[in-house]
PDB file of N, CA and C in Angstrom:
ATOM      1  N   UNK A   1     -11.117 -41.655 -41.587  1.00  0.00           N
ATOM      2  CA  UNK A   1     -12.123 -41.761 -42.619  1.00  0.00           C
ATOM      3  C   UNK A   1     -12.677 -43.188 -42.634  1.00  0.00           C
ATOM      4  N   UNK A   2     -14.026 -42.992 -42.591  1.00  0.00           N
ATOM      5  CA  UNK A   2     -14.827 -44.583 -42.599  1.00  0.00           C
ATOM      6  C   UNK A   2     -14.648 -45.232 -44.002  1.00  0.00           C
ATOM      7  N   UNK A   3     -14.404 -46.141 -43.957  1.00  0.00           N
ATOM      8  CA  UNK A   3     -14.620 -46.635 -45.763  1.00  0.00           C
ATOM      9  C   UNK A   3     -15.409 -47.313 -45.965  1.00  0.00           C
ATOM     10  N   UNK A   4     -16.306 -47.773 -46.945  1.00  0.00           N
ATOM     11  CA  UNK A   4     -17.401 -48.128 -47.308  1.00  0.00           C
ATOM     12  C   UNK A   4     -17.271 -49.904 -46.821  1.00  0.00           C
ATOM     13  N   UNK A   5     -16.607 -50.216 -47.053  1.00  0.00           N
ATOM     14  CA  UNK A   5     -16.155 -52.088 -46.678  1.00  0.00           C
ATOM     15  C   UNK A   5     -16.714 -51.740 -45.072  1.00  0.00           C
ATOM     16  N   UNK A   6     -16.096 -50.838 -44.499  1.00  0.00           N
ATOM     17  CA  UNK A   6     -16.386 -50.511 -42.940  1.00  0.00           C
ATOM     18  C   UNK A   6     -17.804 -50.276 -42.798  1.00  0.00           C
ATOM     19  N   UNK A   7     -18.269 -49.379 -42.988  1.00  0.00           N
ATOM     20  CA  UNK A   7     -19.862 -49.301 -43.567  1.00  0.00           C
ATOM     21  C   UNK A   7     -20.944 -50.283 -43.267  1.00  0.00           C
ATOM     22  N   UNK A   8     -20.531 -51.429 -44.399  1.00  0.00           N
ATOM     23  CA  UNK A   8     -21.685 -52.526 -45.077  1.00  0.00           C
ATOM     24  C   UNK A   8     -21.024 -53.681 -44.086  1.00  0.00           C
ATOM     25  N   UNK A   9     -19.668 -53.204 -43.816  1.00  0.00           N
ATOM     26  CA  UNK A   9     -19.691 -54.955 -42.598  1.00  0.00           C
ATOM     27  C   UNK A   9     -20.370 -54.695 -41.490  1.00  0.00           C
ATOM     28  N   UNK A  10     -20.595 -52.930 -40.540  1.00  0.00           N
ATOM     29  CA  UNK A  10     -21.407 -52.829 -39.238  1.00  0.00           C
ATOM     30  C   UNK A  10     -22.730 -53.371 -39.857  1.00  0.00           C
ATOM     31  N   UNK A  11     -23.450 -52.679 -41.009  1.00  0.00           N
ATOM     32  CA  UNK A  11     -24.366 -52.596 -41.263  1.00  0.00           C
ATOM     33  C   UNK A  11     -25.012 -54.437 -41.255  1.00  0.00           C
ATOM     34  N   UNK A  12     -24.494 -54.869 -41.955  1.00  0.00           N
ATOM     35  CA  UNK A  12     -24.336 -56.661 -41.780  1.00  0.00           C
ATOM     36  C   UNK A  12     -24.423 -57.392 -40.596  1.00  0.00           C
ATOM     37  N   UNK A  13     -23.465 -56.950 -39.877  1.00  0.00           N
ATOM     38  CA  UNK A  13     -23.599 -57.175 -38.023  1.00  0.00           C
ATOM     39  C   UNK A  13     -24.638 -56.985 -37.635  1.00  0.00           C
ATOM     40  N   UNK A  14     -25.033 -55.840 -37.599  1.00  0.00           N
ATOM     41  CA  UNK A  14     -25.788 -55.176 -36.791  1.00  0.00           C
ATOM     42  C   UNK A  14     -27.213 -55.978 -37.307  1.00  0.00           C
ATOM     43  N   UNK A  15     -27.294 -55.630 -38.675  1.00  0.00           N
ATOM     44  CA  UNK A  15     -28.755 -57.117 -38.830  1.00  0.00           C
ATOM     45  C   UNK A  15     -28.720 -58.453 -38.869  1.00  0.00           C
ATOM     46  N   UNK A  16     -27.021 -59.099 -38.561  1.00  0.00           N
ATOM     47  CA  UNK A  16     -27.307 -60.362 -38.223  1.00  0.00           C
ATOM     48  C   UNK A  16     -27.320 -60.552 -36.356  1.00  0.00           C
ATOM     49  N   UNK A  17     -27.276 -59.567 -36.275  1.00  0.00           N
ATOM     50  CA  UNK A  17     -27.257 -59.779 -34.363  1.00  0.00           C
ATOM     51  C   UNK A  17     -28.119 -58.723 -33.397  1.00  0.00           C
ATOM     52  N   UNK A  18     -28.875 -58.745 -34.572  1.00  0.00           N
ATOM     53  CA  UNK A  18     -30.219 -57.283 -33.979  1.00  0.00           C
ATOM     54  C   UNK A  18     -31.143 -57.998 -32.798  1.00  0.00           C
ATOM     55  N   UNK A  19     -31.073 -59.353 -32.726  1.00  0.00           N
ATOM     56  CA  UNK A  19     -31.797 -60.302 -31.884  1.00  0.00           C
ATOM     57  C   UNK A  19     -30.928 -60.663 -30.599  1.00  0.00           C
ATOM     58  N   UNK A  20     -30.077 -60.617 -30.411  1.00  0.00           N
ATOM     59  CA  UNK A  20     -28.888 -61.025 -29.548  1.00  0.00           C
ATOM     60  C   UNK A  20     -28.485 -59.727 -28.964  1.00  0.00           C
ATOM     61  N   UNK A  21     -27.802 -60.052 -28.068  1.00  0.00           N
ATOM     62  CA  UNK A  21     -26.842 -59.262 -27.253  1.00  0.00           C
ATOM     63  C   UNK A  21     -25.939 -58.863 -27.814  1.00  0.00           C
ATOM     64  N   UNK A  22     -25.417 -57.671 -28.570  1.00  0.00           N
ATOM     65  CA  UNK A  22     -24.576 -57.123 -29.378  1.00  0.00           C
ATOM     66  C   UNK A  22     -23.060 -57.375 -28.149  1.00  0.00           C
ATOM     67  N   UNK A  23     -22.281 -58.111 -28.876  1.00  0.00           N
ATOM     68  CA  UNK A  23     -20.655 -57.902 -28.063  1.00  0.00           C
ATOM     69  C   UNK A  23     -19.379 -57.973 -29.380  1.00  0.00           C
ATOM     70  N   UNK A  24     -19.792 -58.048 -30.633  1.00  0.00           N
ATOM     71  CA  UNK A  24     -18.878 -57.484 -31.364  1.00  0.00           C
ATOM     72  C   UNK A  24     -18.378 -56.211 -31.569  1.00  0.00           C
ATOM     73  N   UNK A  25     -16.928 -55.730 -30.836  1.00  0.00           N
ATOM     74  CA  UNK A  25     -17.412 -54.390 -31.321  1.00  0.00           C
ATOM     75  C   UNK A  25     -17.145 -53.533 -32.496  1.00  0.00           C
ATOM     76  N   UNK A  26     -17.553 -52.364 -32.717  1.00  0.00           N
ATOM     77  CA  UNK A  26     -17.768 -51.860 -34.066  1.00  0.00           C
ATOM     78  C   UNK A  26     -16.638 -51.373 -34.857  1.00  0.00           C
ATOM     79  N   UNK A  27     -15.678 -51.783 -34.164  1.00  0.00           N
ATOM     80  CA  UNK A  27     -14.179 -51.588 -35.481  1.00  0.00           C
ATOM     81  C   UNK A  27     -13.328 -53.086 -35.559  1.00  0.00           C
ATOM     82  N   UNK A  28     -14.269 -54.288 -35.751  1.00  0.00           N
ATOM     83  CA  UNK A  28     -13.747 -55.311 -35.340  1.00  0.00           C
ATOM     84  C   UNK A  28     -13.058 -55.511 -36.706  1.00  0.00           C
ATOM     85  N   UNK A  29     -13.523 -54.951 -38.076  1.00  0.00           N
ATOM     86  CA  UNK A  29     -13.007 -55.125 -38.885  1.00  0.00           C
ATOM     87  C   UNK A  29     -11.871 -54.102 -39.419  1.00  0.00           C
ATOM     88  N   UNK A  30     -11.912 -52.639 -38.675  1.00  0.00           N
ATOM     89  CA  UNK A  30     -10.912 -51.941 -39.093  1.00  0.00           C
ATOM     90  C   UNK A  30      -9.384 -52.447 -38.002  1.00  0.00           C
ATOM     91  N   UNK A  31      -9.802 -53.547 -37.409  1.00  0.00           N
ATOM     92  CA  UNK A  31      -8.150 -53.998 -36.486  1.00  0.00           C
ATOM     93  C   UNK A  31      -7.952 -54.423 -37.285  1.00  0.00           C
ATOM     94  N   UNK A  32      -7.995 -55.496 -38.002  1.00  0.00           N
ATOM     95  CA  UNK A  32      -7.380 -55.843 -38.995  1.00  0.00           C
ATOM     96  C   UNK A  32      -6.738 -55.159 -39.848  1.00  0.00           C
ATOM     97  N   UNK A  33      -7.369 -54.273 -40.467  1.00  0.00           N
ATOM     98  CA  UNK A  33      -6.938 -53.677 -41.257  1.00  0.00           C
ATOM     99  C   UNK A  33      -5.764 -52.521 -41.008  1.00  0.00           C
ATOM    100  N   UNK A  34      -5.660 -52.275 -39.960  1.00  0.00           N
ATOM    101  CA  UNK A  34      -4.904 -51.371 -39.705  1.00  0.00           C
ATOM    102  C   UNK A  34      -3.897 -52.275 -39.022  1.00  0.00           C
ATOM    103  N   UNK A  35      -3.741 -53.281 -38.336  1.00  0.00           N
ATOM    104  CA  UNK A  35      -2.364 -54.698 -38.149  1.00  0.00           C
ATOM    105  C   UNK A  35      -1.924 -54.560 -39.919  1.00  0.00           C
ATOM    106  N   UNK A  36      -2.684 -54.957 -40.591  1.00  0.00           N
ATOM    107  CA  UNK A  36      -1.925 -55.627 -41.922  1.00  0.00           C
ATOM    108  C   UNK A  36      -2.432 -54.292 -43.014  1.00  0.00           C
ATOM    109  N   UNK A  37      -2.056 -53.344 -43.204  1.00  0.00           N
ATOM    110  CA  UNK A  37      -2.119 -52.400 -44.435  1.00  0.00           C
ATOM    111  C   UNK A  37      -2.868 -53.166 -45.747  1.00  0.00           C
ATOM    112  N   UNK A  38      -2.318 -54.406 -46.422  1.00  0.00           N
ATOM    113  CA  UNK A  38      -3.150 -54.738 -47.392  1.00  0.00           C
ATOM    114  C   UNK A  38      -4.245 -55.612 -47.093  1.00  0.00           C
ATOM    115  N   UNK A  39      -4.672 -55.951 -46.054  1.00  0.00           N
ATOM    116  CA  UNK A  39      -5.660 -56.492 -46.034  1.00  0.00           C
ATOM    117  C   UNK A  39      -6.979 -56.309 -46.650  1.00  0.00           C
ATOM    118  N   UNK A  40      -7.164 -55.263 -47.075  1.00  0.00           N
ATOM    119  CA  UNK A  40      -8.782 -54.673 -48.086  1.00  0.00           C
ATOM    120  C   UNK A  40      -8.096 -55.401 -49.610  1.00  0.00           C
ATOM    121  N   UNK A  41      -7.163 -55.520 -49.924  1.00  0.00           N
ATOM    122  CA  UNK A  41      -6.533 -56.149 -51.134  1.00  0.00           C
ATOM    123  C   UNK A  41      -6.909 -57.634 -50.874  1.00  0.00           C
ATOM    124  N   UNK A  42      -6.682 -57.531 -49.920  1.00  0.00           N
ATOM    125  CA  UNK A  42      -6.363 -59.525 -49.898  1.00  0.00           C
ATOM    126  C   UNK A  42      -7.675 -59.941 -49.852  1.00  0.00           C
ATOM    127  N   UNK A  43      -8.418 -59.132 -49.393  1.00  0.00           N
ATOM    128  CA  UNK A  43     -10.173 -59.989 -48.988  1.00  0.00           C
ATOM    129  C   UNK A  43     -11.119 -59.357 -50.455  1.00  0.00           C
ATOM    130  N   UNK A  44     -10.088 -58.198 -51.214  1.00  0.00           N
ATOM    131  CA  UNK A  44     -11.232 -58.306 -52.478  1.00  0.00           C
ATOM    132  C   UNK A  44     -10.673 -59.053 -53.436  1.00  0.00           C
ATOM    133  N   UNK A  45      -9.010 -59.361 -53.630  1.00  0.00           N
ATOM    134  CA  UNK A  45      -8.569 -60.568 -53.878  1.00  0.00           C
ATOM    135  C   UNK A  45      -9.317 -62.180 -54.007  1.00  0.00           C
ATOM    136  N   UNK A  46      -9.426 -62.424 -52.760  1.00  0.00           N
ATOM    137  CA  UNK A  46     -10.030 -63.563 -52.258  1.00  0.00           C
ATOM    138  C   UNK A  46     -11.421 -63.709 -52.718  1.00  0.00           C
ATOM    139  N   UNK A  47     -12.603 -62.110 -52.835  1.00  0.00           N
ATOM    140  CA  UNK A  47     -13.715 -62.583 -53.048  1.00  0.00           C
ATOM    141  C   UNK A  47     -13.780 -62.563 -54.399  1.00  0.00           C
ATOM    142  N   UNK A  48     -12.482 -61.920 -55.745  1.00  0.00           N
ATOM    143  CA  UNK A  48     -12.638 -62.252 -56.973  1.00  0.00           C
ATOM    144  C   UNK A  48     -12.127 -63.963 -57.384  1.00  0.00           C
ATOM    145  N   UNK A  49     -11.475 -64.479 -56.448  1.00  0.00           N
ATOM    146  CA  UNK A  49     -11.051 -66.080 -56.355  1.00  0.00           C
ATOM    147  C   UNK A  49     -12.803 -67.056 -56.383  1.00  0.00           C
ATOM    148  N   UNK A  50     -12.721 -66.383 -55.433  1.00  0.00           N
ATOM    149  CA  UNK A  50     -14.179 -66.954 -54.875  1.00  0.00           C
ATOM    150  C   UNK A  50     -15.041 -67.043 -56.286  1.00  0.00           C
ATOM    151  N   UNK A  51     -16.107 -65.804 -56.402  1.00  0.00           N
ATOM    152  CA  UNK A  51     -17.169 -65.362 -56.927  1.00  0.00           C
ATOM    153  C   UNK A  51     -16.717 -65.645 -58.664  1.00  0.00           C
ATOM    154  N   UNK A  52     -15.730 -65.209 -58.968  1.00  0.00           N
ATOM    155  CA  UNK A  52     -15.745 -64.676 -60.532  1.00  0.00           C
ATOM    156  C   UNK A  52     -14.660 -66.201 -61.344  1.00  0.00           C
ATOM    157  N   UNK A  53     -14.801 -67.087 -60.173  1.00  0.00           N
ATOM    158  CA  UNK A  53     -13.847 -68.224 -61.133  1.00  0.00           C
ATOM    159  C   UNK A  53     -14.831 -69.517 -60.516  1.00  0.00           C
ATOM    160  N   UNK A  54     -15.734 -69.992 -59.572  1.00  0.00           N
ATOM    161  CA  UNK A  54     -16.988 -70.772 -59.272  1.00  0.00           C
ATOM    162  C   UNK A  54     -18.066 -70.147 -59.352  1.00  0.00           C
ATOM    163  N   UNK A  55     -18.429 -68.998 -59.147  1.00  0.00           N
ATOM    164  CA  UNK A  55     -19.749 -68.484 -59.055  1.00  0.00           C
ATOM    165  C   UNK A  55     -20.518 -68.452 -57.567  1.00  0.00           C
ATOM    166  N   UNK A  56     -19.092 -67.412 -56.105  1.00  0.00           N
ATOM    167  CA  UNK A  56     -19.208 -67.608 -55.358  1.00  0.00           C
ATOM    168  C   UNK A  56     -19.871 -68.625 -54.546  1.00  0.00           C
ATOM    169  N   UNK A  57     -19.527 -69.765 -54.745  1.00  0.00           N
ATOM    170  CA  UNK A  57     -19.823 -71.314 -54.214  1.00  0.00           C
ATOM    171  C   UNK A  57     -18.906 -71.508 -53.037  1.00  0.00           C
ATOM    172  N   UNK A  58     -18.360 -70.598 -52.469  1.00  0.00           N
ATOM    173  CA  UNK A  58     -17.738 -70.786 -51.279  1.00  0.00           C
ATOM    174  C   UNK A  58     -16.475 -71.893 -51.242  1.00  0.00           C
ATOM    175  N   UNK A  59     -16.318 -72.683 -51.984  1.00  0.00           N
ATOM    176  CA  UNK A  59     -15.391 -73.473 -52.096  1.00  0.00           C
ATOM    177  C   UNK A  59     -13.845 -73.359 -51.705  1.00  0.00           C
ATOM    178  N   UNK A  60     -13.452 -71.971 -51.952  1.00  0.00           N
ATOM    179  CA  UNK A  60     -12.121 -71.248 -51.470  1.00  0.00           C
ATOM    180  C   UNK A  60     -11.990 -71.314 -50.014  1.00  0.00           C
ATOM    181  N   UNK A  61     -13.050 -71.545 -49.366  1.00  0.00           N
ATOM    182  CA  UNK A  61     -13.018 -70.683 -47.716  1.00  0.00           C
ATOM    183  C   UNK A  61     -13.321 -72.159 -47.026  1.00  0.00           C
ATOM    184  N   UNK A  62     -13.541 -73.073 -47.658  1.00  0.00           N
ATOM    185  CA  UNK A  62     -13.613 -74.372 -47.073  1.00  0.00           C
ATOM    186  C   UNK A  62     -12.671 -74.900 -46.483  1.00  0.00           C
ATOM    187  N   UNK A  63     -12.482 -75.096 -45.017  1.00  0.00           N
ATOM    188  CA  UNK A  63     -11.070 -76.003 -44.483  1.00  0.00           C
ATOM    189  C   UNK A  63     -11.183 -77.432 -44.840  1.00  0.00           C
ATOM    190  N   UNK A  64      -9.695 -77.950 -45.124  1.00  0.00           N
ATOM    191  CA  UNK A  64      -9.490 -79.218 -45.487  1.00  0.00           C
ATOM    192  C   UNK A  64     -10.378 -80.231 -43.954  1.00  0.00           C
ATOM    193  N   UNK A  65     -10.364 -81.760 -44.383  1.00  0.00           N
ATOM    194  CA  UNK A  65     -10.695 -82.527 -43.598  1.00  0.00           C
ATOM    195  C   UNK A  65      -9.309 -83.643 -43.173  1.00  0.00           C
ATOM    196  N   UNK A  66      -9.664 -84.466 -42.364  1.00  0.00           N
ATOM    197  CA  UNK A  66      -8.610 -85.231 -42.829  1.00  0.00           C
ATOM    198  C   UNK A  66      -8.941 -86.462 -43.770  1.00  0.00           C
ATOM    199  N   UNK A  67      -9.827 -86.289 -44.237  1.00  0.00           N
ATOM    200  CA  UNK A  67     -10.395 -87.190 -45.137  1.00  0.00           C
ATOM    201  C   UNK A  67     -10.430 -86.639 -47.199  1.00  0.00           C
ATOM    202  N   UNK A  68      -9.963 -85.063 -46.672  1.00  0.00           N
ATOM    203  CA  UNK A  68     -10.063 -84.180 -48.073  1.00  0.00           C
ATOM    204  C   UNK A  68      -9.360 -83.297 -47.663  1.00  0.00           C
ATOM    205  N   UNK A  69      -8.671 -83.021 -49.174  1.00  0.00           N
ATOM    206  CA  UNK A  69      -7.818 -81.903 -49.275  1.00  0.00           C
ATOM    207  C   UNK A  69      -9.289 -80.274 -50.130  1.00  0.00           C
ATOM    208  N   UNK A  70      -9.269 -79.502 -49.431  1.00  0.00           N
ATOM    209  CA  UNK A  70      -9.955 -78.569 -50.402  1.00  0.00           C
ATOM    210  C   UNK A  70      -8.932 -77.166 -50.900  1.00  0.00           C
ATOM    211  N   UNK A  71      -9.611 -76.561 -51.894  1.00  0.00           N
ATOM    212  CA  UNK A  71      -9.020 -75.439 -52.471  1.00  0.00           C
ATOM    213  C   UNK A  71      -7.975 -74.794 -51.403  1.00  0.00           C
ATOM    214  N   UNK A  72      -8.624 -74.414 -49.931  1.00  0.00           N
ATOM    215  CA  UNK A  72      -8.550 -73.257 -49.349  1.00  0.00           C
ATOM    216  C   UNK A  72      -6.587 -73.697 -48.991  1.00  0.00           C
ATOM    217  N   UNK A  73      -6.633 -75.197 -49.208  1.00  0.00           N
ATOM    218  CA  UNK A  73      -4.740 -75.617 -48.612  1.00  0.00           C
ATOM    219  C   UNK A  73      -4.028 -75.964 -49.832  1.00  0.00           C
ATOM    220  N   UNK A  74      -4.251 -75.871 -51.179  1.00  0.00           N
ATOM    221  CA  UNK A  74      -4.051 -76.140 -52.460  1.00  0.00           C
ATOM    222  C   UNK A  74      -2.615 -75.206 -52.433  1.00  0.00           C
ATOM    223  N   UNK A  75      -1.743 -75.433 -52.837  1.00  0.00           N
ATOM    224  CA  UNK A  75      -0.667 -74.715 -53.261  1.00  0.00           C
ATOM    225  C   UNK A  75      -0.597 -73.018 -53.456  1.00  0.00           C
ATOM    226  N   UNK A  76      -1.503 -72.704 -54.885  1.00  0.00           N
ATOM    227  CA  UNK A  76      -1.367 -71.882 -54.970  1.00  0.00           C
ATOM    228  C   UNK A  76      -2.547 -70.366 -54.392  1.00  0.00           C
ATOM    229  N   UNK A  77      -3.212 -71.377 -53.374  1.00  0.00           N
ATOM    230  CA  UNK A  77      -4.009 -70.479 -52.696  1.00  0.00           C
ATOM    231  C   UNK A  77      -3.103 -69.810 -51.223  1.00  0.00           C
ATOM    232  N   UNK A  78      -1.998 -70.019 -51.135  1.00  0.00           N
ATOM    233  CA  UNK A  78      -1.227 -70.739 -50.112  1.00  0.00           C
ATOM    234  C   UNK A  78      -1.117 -68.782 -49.709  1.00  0.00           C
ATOM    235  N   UNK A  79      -1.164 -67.536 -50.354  1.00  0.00           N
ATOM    236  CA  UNK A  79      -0.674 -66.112 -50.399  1.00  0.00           C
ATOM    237  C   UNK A  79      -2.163 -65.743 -50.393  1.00  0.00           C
ATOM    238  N   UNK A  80      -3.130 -66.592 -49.830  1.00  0.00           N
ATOM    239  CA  UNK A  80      -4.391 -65.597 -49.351  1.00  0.00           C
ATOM    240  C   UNK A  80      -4.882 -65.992 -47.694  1.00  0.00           C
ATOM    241  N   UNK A  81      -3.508 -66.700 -47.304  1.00  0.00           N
ATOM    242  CA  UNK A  81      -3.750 -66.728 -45.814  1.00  0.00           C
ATOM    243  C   UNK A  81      -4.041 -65.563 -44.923  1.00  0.00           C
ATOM    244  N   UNK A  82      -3.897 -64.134 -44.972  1.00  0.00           N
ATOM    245  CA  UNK A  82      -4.202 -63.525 -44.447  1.00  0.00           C
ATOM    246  C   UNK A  82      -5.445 -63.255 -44.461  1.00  0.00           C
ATOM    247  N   UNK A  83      -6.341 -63.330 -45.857  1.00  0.00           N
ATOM    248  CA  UNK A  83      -7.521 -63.004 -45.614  1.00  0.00           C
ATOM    249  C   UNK A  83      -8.399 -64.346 -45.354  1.00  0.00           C
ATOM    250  N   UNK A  84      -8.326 -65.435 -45.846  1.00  0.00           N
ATOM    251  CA  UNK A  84      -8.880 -66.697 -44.584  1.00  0.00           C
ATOM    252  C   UNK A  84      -8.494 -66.241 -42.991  1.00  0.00           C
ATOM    253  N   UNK A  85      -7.609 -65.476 -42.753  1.00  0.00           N
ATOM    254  CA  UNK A  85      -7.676 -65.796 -41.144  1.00  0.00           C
ATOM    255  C   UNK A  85      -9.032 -64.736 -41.008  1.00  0.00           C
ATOM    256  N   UNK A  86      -8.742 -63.923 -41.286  1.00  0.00           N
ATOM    257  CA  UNK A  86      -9.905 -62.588 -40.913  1.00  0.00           C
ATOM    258  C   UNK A  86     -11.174 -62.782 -40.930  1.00  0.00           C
ATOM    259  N   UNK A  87     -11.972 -63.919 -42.234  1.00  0.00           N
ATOM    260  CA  UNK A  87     -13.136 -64.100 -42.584  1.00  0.00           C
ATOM    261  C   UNK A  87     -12.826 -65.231 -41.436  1.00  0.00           C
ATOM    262  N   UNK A  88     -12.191 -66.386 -41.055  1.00  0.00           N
ATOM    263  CA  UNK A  88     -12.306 -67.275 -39.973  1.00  0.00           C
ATOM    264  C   UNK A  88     -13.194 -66.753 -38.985  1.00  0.00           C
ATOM    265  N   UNK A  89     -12.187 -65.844 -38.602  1.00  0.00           N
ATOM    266  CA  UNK A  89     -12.181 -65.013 -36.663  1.00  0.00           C
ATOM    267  C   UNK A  89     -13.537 -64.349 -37.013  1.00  0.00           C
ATOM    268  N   UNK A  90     -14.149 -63.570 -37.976  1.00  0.00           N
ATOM    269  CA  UNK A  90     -15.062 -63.082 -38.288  1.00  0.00           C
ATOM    270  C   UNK A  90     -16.190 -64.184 -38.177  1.00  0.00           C
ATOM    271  N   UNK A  91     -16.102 -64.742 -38.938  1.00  0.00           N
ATOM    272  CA  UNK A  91     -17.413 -65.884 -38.658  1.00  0.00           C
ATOM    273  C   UNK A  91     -17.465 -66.616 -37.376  1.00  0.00           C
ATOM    274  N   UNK A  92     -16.224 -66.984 -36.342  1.00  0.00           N
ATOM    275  CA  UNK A  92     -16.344 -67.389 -35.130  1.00  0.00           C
ATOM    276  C   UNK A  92     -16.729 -66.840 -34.326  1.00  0.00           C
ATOM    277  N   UNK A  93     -16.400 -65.379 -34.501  1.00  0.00           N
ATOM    278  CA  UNK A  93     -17.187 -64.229 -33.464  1.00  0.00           C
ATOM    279  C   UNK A  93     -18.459 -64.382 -33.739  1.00  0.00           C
ATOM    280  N   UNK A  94     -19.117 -63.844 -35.048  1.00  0.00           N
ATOM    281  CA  UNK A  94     -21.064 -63.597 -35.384  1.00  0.00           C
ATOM    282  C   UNK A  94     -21.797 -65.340 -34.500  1.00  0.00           C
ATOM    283  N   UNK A  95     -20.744 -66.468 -35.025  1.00  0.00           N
ATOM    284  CA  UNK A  95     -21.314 -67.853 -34.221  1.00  0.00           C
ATOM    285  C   UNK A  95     -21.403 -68.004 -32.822  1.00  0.00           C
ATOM    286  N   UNK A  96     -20.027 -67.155 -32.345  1.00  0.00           N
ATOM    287  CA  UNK A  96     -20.512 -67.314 -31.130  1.00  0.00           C
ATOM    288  C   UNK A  96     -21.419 -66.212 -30.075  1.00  0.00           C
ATOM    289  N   UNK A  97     -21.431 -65.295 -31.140  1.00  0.00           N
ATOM    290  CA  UNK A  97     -22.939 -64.419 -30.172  1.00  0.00           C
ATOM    291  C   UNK A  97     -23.899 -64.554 -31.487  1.00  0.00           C
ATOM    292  N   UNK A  98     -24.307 -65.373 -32.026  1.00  0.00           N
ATOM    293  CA  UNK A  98     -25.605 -65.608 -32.165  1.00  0.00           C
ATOM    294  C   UNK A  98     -25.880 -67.165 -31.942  1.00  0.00           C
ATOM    295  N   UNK A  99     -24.873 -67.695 -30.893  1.00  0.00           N
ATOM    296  CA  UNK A  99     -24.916 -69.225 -30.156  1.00  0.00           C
ATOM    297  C   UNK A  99     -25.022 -70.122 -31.493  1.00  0.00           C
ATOM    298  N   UNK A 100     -25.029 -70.176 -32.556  1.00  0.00           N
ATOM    299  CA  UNK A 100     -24.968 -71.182 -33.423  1.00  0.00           C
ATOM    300  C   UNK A 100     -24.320 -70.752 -34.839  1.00  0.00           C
ATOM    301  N   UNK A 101     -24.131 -71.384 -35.777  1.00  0.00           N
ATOM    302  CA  UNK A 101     -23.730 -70.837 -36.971  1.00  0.00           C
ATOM    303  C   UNK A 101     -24.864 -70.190 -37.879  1.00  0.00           C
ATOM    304  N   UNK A 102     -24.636 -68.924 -38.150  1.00  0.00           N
ATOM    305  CA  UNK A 102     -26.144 -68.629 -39.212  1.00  0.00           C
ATOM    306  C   UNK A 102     -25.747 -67.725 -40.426  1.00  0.00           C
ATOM    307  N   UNK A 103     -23.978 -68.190 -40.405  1.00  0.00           N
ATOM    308  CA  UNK A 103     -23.875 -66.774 -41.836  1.00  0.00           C
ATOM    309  C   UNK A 103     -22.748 -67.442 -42.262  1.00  0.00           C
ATOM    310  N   UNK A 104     -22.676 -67.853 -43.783  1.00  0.00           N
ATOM    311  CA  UNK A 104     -21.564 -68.629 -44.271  1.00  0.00           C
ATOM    312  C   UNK A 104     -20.121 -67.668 -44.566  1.00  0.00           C
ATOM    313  N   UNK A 105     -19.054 -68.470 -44.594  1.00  0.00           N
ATOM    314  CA  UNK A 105     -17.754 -67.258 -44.565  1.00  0.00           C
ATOM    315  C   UNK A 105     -17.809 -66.639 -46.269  1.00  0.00           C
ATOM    316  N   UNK A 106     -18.544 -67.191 -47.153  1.00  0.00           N
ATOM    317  CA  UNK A 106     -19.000 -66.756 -48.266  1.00  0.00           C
ATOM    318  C   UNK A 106     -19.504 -65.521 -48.426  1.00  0.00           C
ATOM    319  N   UNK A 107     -20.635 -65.286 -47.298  1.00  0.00           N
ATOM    320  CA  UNK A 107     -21.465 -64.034 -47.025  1.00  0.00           C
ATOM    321  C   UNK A 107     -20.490 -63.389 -46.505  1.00  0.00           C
ATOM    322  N   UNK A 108     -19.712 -63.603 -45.276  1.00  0.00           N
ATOM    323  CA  UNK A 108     -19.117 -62.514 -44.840  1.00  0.00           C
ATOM    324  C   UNK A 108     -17.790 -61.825 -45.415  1.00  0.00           C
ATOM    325  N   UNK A 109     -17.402 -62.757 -46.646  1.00  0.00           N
ATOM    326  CA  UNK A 109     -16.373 -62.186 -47.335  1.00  0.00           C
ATOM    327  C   UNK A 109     -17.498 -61.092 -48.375  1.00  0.00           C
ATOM    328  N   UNK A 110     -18.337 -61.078 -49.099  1.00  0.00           N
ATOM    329  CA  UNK A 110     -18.824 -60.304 -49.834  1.00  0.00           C
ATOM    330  C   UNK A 110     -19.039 -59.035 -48.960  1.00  0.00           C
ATOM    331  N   UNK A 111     -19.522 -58.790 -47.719  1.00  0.00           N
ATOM    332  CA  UNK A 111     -20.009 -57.996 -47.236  1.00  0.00           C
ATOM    333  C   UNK A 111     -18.617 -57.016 -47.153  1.00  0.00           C
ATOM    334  N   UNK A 112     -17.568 -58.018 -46.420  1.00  0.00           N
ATOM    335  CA  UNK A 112     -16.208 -57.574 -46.080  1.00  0.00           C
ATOM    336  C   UNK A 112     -15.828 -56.705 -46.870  1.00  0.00           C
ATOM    337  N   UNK A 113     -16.347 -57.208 -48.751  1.00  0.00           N
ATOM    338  CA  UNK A 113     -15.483 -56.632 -49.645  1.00  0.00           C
ATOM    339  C   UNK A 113     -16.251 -55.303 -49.923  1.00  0.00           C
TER     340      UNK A 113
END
């Protein structure tokens, strides 16, 4: 059974890479999900962190520097590592077949969710 998260993330792909050479392929988001059982928890988790406590400002999904510590390595964000890895690998894939960065991990967690 397709689920709707499955749905709106091809649907997302598919119009951020309608210009490009399509090489994501189309259950890139149900591997995940089927490796880790709660993963649809953890990424609508993550986008109520996000959205409903800044006003999805992306701030959660930000990696530290070595110059700054941000939210995303803060203590008690420390039990949403699974879904930072997924939105990571997700946004490194869409960057690297559309050769540059053009979709923030902000966007692709909403879509995700």
């Amino acid at each position: 059974m397709v689920s709707l998260t499955s749905i709106l993330l091809h649907a997302f792909l598919w119009l951020a890479l309608a210009a490009t050479t399509f090489s994501l392929s189309p259950n890139f988001y149900e591997k995940f999900v089927r490796k880790e059982r709660h993963m649809g928890a953890s990424l609508l988790r993550l986008h109520f962190h996000n959205c409903f406590i800044n006003g999805c400002d992306g701030s959660l999904l930000l990696d530290s520097t070595c110059s700054s510590e941000t939210e995303k390595n803060a203590h008690g964000n420390l039990n949403f590592v699974r879904g930072f890895l997924v939105i990571d690998k997700i946004k490194a894939k869409v960057d690297r077949v559309c050769g540059r960065p053009v979709v923030s991990c902000a966007d692709i967690l909403v879509v995700a969710t």
